[in-house]
C-alpha atoms as a PDB file:
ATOM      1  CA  UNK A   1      17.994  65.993 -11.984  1.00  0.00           C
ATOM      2  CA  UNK A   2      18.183  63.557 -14.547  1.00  0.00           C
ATOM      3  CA  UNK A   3      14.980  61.733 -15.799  1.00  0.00           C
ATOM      4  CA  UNK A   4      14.522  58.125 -15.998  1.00  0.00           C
ATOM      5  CA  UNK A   5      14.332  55.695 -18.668  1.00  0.00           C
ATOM      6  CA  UNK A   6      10.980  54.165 -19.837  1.00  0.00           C
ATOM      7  CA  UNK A   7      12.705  50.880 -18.966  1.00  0.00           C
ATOM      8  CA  UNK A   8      13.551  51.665 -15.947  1.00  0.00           C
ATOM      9  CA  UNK A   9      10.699  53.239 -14.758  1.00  0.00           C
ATOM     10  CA  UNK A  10       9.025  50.016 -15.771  1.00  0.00           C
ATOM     11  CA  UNK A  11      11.611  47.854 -14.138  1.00  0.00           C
ATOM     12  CA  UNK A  12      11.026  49.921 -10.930  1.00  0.00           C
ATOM     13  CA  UNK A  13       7.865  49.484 -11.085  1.00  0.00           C
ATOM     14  CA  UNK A  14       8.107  45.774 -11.151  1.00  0.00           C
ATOM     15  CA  UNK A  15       9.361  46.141  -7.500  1.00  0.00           C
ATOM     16  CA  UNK A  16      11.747  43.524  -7.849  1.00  0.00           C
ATOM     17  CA  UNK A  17      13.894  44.384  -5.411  1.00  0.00           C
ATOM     18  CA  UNK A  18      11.680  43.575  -2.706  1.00  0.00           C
ATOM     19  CA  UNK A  19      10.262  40.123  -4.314  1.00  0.00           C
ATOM     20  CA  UNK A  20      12.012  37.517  -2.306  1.00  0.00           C
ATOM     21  CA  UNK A  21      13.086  35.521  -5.371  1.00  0.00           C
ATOM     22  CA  UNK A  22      14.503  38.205  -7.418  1.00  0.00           C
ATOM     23  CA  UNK A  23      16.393  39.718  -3.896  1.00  0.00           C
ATOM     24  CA  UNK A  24      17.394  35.730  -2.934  1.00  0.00           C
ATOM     25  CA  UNK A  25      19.176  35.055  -6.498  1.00  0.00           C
ATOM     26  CA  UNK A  26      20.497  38.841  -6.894  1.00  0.00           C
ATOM     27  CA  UNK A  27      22.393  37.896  -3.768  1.00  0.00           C
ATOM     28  CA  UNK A  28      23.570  34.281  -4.284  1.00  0.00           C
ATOM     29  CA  UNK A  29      24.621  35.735  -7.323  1.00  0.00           C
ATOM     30  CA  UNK A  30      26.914  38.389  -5.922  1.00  0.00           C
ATOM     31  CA  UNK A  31      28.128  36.303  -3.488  1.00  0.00           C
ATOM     32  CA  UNK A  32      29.957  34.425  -5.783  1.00  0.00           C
ATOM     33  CA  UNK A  33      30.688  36.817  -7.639  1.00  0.00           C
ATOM     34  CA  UNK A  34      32.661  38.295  -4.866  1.00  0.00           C
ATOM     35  CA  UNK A  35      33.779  34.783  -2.745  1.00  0.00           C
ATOM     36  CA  UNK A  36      35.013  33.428  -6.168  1.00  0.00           C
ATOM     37  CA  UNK A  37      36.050  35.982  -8.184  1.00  0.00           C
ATOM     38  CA  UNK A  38      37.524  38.406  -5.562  1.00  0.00           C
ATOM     39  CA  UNK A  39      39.103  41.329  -6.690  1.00  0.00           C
ATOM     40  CA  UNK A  40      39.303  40.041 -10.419  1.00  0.00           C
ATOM     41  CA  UNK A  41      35.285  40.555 -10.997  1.00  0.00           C
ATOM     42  CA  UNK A  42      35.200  43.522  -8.751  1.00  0.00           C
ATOM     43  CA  UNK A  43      33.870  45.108 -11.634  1.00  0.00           C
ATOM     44  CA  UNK A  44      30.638  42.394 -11.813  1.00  0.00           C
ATOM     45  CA  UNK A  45      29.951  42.926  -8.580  1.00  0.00           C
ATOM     46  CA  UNK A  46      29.878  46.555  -8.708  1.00  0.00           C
ATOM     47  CA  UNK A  47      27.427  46.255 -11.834  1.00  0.00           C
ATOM     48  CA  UNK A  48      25.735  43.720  -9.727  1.00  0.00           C
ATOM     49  CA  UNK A  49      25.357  46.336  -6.684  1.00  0.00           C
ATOM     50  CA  UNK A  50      24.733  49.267  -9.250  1.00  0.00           C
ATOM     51  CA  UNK A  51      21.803  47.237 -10.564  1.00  0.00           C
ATOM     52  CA  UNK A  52      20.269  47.092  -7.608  1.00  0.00           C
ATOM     53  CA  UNK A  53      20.410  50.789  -6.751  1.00  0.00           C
ATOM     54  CA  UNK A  54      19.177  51.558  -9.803  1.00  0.00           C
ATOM     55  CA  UNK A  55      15.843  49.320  -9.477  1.00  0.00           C
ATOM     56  CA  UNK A  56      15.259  50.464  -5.903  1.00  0.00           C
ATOM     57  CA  UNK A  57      12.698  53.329  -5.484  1.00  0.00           C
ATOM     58  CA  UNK A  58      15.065  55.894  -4.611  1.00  0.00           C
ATOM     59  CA  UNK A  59      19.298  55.052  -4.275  1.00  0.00           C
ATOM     60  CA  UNK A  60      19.850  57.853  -1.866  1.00  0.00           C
ATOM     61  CA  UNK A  61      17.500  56.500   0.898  1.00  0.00           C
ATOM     62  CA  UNK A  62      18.805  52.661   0.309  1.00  0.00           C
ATOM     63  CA  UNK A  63      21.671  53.484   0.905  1.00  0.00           C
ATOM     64  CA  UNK A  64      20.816  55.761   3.556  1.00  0.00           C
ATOM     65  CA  UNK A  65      19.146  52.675   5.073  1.00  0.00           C
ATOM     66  CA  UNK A  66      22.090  49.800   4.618  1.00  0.00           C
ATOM     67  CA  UNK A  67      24.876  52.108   5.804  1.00  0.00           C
ATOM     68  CA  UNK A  68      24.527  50.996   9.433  1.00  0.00           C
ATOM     69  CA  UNK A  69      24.439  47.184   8.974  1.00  0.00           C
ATOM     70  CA  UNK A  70      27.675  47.830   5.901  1.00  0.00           C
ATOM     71  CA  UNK A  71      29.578  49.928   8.853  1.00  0.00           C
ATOM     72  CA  UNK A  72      29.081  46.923  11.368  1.00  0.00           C
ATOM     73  CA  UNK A  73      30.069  44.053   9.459  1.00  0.00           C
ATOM     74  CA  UNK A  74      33.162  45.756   8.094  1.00  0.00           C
ATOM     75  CA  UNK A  75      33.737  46.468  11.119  1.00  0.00           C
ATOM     76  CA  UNK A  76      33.625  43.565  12.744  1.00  0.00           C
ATOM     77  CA  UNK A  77      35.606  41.986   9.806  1.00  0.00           C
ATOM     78  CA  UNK A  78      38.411  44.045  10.077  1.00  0.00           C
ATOM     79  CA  UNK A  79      38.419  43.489  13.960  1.00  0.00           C
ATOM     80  CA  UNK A  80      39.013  40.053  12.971  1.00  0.00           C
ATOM     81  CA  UNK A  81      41.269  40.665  10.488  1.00  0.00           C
ATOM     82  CA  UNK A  82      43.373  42.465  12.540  1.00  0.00           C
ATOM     83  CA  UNK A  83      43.424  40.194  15.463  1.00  0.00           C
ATOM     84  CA  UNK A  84      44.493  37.058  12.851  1.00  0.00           C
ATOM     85  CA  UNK A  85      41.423  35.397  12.763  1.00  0.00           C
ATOM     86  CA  UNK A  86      41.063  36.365   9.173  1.00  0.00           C
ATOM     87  CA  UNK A  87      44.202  36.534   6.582  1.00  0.00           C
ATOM     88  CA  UNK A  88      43.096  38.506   3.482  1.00  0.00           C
ATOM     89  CA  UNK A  89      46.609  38.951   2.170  1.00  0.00           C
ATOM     90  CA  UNK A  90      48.069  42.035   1.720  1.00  0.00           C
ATOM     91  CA  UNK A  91      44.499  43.998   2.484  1.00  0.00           C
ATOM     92  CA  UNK A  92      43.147  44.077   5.880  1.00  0.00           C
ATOM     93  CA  UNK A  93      39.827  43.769   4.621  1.00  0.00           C
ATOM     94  CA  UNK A  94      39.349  43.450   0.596  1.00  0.00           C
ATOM     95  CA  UNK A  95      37.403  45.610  -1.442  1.00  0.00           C
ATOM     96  CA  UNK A  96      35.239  42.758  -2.289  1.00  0.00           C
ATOM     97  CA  UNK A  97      34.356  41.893   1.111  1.00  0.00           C
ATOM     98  CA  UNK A  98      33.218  45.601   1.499  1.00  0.00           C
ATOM     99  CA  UNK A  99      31.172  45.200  -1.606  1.00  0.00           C
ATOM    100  CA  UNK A 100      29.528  41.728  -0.309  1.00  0.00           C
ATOM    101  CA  UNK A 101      28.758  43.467   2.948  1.00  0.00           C
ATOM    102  CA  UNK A 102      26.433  45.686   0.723  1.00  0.00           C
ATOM    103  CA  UNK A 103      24.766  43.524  -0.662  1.00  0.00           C
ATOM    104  CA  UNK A 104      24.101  40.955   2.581  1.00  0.00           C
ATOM    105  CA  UNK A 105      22.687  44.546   3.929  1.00  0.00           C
ATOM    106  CA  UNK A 106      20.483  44.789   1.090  1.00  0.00           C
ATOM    107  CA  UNK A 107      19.357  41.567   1.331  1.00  0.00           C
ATOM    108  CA  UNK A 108      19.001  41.229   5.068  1.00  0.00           C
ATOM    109  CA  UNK A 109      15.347  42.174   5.356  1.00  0.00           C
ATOM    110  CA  UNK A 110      14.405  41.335   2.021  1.00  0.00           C
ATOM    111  CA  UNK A 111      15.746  37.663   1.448  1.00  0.00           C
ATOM    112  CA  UNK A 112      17.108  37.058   4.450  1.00  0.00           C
ATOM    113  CA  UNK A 113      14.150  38.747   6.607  1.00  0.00           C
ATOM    114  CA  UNK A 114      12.408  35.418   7.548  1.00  0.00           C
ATOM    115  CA  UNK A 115      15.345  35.166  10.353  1.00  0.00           C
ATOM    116  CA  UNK A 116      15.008  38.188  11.615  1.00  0.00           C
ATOM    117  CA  UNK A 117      11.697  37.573  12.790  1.00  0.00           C
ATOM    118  CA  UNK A 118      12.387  35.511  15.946  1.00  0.00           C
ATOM    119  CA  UNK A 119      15.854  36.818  18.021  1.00  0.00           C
ATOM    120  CA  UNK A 120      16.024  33.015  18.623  1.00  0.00           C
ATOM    121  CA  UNK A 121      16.375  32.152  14.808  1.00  0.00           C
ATOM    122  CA  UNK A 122      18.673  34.833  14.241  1.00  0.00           C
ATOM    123  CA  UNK A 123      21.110  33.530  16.704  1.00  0.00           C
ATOM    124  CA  UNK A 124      20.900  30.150  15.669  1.00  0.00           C
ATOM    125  CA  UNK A 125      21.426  31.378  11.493  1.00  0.00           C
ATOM    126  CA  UNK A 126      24.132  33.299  12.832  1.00  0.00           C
ATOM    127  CA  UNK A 127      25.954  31.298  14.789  1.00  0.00           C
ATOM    128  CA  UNK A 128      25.853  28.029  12.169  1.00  0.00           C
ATOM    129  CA  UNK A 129      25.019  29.635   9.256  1.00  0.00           C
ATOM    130  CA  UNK A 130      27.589  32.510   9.187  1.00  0.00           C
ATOM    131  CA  UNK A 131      30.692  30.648  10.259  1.00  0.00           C
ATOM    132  CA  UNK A 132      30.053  28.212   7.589  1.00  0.00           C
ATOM    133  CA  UNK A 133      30.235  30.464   5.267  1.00  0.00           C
ATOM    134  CA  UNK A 134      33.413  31.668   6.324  1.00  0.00           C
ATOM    135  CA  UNK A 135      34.359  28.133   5.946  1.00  0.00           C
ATOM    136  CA  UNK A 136      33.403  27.403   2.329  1.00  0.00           C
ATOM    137  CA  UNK A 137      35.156  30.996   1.506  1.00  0.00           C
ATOM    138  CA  UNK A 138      37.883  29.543   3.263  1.00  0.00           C
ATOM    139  CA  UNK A 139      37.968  26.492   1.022  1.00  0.00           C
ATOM    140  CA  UNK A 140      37.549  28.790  -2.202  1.00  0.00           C
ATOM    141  CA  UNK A 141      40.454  30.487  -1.592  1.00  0.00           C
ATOM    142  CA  UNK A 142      38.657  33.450  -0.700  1.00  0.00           C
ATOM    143  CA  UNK A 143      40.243  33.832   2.785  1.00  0.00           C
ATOM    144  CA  UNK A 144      42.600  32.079   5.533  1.00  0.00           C
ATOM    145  CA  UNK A 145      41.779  31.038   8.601  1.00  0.00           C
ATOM    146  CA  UNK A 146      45.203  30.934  10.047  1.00  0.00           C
ATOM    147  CA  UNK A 147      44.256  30.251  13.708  1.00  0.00           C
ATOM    148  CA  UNK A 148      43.555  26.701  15.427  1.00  0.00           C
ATOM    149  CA  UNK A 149      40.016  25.362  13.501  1.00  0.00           C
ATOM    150  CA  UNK A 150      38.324  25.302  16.449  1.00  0.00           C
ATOM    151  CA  UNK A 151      39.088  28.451  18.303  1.00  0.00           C
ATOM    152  CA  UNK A 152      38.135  30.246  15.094  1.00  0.00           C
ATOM    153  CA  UNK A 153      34.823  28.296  14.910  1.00  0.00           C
ATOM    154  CA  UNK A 154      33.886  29.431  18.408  1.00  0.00           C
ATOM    155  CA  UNK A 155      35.385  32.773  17.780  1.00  0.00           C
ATOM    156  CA  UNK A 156      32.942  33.259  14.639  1.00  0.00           C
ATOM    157  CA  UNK A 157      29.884  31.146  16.076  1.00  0.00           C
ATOM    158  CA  UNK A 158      29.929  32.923  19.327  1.00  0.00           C
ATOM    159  CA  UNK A 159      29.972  36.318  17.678  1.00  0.00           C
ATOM    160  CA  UNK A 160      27.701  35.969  14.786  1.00  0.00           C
ATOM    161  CA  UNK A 161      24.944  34.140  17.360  1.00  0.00           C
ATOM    162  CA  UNK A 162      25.336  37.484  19.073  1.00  0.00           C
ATOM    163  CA  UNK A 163      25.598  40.044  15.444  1.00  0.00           C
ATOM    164  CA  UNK A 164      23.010  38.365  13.337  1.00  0.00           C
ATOM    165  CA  UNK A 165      20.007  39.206  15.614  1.00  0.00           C
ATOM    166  CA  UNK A 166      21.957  43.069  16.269  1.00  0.00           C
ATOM    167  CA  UNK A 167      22.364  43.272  12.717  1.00  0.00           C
ATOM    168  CA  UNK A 168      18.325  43.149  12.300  1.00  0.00           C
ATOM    169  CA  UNK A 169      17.447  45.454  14.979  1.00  0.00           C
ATOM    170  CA  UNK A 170      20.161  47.799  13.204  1.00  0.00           C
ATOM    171  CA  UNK A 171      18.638  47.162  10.123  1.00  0.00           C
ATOM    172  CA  UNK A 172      16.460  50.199   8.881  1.00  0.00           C
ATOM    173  CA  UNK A 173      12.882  48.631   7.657  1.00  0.00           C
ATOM    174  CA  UNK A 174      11.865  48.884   3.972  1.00  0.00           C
ATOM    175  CA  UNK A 175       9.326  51.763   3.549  1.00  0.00           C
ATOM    176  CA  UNK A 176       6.574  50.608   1.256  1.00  0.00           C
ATOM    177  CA  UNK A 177       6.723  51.135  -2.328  1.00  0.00           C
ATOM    178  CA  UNK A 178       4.224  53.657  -3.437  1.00  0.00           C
ATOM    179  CA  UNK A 179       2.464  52.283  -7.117  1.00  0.00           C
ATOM    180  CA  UNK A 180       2.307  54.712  -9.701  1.00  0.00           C
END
């Protein structure tokens, strides 16, 4: 096994990760990376996404822990894909999109963990907030939304009021980081 770097054992040891303002911006950060960028700064995003496996306690176990809420959404996404409410292009679901489904999982109890804690909250975040993000990817380009406006909308709003709150249970909780 390979041993660490001073630096990162100090950056590790930081915990940033799991500090709400270091997780919040990593992840706006990524997202439009990936929503604006696409494919072309693939390679950002993956250094973005390396980075935080590499300050996480252990990158086995993280991603041990996000594989279940990364298999869902993709999932789901290219269930929509394939029934048209998405148009990617040529891809059914971008490699992109996979890599922003990463990091939403990595942030989803660390950023995004305040609406996890009420079912309620969830649904409503979920239902509004999700398909409006669709929308503004929509308007970057970043996908088409090639069916009627508003059978889409209640297409996405009644299934992320539903996903969002499944998504946390799913979710695998953050074991605490031991201080060395």
């Amino acid at each position: 096994m390979k041993t660490l770097s001073p630096s990162i054992i100090r950056l590790r040891a930081l915990s940033l990760t799991e500090k709400t303002w270091f997780n919040a911006i990593w992840f706006q950060s990524t997202w439009f990376l990936c929503v604006l960028g696409q494919d072309a700064l693939l390679p950002f995003t993956l250094g973005m996404l390396s980075l935080h496996f590499i300050l996480v306690h252990s990158a086995r176990e993280e991603a041990r822990r996000l594989l279940p809420v990364v298999a869902v959404g993709i999932g789901v996404d290219t269930l929509l894909s394939a029934i048209g409410i998405f148009d990617f292009g040529p891809a059914l679901i971008p490699l992109w999109l996979m890599a922003l489904w990463v990091a939403f999982a990595a942030s989803l109890t660390r950023a995004l963990g305040v609406f996890g804690r009420s079912p309620w909250l969830a649904a409503l975040v979920g239902g509004i907030g999700v398909p409006f993000n669709y929308a503004v990817g929509a308007k970057m380009g970043a996908v088409n939304l090639p069916m009627d406006p508003i059978l889409t909308g209640a297409v996405l709003i009644t299934i992320w009021a539903m996903l969002l709150p499944a998504l946390y249970r799913v979710a695998k909780p953050i074991p605490p980081v031991e201080q060395a």
